[in-house]
N, C-alpha and C. Protein backbone atom coordinates (compact mmCIF):
# COMPACT_ATOMS: atom_id res chain seq x y z
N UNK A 1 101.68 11.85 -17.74
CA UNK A 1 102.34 13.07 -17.32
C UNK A 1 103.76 12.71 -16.90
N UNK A 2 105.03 13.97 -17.54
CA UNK A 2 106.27 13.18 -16.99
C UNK A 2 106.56 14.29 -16.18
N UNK A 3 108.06 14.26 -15.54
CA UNK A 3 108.05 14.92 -14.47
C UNK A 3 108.11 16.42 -15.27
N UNK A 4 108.32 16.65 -16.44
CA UNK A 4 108.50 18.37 -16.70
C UNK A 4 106.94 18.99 -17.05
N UNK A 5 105.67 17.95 -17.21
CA UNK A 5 104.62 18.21 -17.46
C UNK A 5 104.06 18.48 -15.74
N UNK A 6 104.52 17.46 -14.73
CA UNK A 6 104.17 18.10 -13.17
C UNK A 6 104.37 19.21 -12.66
N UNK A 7 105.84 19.47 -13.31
CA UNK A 7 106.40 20.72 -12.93
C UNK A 7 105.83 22.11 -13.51
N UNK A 8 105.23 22.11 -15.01
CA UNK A 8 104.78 23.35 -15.08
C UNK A 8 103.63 22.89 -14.65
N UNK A 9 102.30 21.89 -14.51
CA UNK A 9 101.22 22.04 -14.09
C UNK A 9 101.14 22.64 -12.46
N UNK A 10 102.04 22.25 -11.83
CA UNK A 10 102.29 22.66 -10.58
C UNK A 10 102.65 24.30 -10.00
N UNK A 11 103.50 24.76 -10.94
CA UNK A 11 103.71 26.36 -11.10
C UNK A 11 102.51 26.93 -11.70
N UNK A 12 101.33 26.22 -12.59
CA UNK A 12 100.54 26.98 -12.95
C UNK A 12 99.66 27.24 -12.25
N UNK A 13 99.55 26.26 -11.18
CA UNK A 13 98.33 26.62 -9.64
C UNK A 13 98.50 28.11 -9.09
N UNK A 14 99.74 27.93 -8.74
CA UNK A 14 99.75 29.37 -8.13
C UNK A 14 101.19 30.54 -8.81
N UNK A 15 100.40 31.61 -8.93
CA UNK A 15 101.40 32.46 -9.92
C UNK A 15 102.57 33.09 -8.74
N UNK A 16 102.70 32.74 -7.90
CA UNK A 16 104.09 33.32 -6.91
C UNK A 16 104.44 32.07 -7.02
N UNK A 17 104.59 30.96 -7.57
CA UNK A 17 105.66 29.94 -7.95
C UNK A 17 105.81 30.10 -9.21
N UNK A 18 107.66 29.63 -9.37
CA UNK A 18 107.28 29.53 -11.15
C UNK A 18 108.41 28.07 -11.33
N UNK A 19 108.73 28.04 -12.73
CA UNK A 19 109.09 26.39 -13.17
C UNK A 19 110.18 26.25 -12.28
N UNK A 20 111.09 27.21 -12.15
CA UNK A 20 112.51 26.82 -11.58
C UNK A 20 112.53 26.50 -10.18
N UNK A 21 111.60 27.18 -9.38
CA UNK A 21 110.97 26.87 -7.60
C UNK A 21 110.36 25.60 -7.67
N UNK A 22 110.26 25.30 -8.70
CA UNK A 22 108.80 24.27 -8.74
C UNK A 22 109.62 22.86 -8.38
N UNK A 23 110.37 23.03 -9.64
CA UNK A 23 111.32 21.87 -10.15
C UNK A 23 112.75 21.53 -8.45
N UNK A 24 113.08 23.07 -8.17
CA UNK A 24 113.95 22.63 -7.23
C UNK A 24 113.23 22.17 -6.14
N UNK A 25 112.45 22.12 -5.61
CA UNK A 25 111.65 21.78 -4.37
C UNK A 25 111.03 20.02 -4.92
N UNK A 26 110.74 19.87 -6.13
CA UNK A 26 110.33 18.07 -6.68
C UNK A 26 111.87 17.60 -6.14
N UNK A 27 112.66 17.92 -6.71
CA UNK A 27 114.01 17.43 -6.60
C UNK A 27 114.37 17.10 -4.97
N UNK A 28 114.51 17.83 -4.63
CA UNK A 28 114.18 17.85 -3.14
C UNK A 28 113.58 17.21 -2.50
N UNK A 29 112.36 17.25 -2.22
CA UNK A 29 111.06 15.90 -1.92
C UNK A 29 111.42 14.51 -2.72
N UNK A 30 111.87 14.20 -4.03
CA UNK A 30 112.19 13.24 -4.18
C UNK A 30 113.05 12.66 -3.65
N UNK A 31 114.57 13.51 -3.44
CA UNK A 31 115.37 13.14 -3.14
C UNK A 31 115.32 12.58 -1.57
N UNK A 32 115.09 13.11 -0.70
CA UNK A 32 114.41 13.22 0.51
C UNK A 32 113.76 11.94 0.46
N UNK A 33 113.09 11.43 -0.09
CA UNK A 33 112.31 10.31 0.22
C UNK A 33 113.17 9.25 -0.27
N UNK A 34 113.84 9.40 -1.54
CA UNK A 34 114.46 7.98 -1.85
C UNK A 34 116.02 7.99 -0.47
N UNK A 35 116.35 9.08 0.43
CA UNK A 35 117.33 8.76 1.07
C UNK A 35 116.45 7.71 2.13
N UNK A 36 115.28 8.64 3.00
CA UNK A 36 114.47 8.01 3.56
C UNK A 36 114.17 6.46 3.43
N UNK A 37 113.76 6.26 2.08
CA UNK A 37 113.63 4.40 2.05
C UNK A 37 115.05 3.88 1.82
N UNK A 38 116.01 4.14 1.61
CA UNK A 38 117.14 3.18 1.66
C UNK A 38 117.44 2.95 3.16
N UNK A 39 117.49 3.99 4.23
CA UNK A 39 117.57 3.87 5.46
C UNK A 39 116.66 3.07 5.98
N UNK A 40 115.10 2.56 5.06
CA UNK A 40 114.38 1.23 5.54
C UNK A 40 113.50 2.25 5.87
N UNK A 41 113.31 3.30 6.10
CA UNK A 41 111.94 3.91 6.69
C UNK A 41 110.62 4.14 5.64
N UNK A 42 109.57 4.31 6.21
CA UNK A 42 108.59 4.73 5.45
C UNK A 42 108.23 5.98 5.33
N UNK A 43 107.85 6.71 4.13
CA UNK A 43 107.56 7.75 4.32
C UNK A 43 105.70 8.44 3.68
N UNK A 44 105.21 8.49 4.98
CA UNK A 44 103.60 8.38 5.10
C UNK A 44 103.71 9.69 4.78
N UNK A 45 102.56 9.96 3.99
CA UNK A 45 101.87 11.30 3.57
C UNK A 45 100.11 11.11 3.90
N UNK A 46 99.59 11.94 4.65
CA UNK A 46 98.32 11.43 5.32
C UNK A 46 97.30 11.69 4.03
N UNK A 47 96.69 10.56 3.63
CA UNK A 47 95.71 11.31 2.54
C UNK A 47 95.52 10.92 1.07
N UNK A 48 97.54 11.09 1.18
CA UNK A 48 97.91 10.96 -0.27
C UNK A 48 98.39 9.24 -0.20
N UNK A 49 99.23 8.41 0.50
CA UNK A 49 99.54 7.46 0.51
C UNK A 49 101.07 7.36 0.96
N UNK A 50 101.63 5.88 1.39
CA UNK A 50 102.68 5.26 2.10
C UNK A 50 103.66 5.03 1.15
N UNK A 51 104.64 5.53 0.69
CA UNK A 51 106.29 5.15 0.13
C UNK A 51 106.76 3.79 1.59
N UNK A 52 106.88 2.93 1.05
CA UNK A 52 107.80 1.59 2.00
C UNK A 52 108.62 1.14 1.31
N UNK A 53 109.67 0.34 2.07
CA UNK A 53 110.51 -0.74 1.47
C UNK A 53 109.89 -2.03 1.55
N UNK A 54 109.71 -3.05 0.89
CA UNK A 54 109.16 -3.85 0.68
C UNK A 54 110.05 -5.14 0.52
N UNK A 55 110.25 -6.32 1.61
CA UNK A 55 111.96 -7.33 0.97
C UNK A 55 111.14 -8.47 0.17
N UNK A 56 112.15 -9.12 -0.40
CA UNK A 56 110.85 -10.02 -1.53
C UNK A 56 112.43 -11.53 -1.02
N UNK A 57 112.16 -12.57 -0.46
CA UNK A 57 112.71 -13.04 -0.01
C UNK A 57 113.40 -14.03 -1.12
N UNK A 58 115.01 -14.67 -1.50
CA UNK A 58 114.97 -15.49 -2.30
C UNK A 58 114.43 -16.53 -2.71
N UNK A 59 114.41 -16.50 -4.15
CA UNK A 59 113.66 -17.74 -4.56
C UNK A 59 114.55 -18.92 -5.43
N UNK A 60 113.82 -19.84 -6.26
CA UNK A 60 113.89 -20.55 -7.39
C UNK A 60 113.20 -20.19 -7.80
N UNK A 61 113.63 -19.64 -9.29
CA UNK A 61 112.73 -19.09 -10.62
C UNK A 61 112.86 -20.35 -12.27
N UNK A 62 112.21 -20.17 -12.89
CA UNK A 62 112.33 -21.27 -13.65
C UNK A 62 112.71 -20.16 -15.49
N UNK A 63 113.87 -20.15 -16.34
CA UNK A 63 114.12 -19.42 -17.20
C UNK A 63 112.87 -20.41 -18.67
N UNK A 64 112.10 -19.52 -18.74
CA UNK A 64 111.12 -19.83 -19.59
C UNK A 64 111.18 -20.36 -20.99
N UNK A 65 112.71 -19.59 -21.62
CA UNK A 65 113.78 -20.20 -22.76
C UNK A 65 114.08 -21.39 -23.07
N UNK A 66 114.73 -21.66 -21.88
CA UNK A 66 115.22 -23.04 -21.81
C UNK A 66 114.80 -23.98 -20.72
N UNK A 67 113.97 -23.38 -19.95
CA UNK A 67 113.46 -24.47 -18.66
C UNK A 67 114.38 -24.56 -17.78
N UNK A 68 115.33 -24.08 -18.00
CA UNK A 68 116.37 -23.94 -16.58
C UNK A 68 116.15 -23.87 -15.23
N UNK A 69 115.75 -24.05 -14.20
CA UNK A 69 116.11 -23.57 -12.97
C UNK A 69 117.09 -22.88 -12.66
N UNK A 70 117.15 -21.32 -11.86
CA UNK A 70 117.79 -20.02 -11.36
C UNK A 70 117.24 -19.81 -10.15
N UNK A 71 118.26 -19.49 -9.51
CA UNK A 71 118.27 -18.65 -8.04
C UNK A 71 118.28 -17.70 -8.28
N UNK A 72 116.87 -16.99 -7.79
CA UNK A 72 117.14 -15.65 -7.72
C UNK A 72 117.06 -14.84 -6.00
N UNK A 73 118.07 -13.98 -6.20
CA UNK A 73 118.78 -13.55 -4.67
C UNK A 73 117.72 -12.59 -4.25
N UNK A 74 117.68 -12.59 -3.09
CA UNK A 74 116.57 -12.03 -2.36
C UNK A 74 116.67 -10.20 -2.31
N UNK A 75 115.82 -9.35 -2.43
CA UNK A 75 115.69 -7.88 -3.08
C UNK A 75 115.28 -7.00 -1.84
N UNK A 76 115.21 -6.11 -2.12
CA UNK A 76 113.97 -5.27 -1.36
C UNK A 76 113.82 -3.80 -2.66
N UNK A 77 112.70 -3.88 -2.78
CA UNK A 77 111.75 -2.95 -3.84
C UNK A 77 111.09 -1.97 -3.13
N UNK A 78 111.04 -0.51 -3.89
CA UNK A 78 109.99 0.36 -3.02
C UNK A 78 108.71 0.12 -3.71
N UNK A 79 107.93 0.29 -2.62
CA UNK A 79 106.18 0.45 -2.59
C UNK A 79 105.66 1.32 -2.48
N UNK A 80 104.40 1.71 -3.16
CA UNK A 80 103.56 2.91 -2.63
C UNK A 80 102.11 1.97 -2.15
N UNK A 81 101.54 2.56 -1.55
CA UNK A 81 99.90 2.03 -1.12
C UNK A 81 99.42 3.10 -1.07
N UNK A 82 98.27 3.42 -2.24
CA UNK A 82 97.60 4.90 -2.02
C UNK A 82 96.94 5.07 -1.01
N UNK A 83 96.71 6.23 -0.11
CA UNK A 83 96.18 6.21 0.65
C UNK A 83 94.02 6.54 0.66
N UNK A 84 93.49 6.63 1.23
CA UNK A 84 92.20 6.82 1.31
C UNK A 84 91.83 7.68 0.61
N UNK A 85 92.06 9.35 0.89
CA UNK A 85 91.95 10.40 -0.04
C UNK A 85 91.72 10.38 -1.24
N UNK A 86 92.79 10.32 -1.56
CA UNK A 86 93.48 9.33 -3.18
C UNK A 86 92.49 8.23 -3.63
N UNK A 87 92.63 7.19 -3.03
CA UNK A 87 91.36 6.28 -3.78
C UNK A 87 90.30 7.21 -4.23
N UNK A 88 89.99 7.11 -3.35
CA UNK A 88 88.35 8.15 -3.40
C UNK A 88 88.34 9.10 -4.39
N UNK A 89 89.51 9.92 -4.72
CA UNK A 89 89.27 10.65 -5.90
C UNK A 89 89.80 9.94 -6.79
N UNK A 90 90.24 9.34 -7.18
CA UNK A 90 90.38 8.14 -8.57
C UNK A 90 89.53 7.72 -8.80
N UNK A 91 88.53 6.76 -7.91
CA UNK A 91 87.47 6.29 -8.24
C UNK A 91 86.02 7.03 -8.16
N UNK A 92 86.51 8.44 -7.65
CA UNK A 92 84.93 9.16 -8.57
C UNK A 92 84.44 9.79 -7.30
């Protein structure tokens, strides 16, 4: 599913939403959350699961091509961890 297949499945739940409400309010909540994790915070949804920043500290990596040794500079990546809810209905 990509995001324009969420967006009408989401307007089709309930008929007092439609694609264009649907879509500006995703935009919104997304946006909202990716400001949220750059500021380092997490953003918990009870049920559904945890958006975090995650730092991945530098390393030595080895280039598989040529066998080189590379430094690679230390990151921070976002995470999700589904929450309980969620498992539970994935797995049945």
């Amino acid at each position: 599913m990509n995001k324009a297949d969420l967006i009408r499945a989401a307007a089709a739940k309930d008929d007092s939403l439609n694609q264009t409400t649907v879509g500006k309010s995703l935009e919104a909540i997304l946006e909202t959350v990716a400001e949220t994790l750059a500021n380092g915070d997490p953003v918990q949804l009870i049920g559904f699961g945890t958006f975090e920043v995650r730092h991945r500290a530098a390393r030595t990596a080895r280039n598989p091509a040529t066998g080189e040794t590379v430094q690679v500079a230390a990151s921070s990546n976002a995470a999700f961890k589904a929450g309980s809810k969620l498992k539970a209905r994935v797995n049945g």
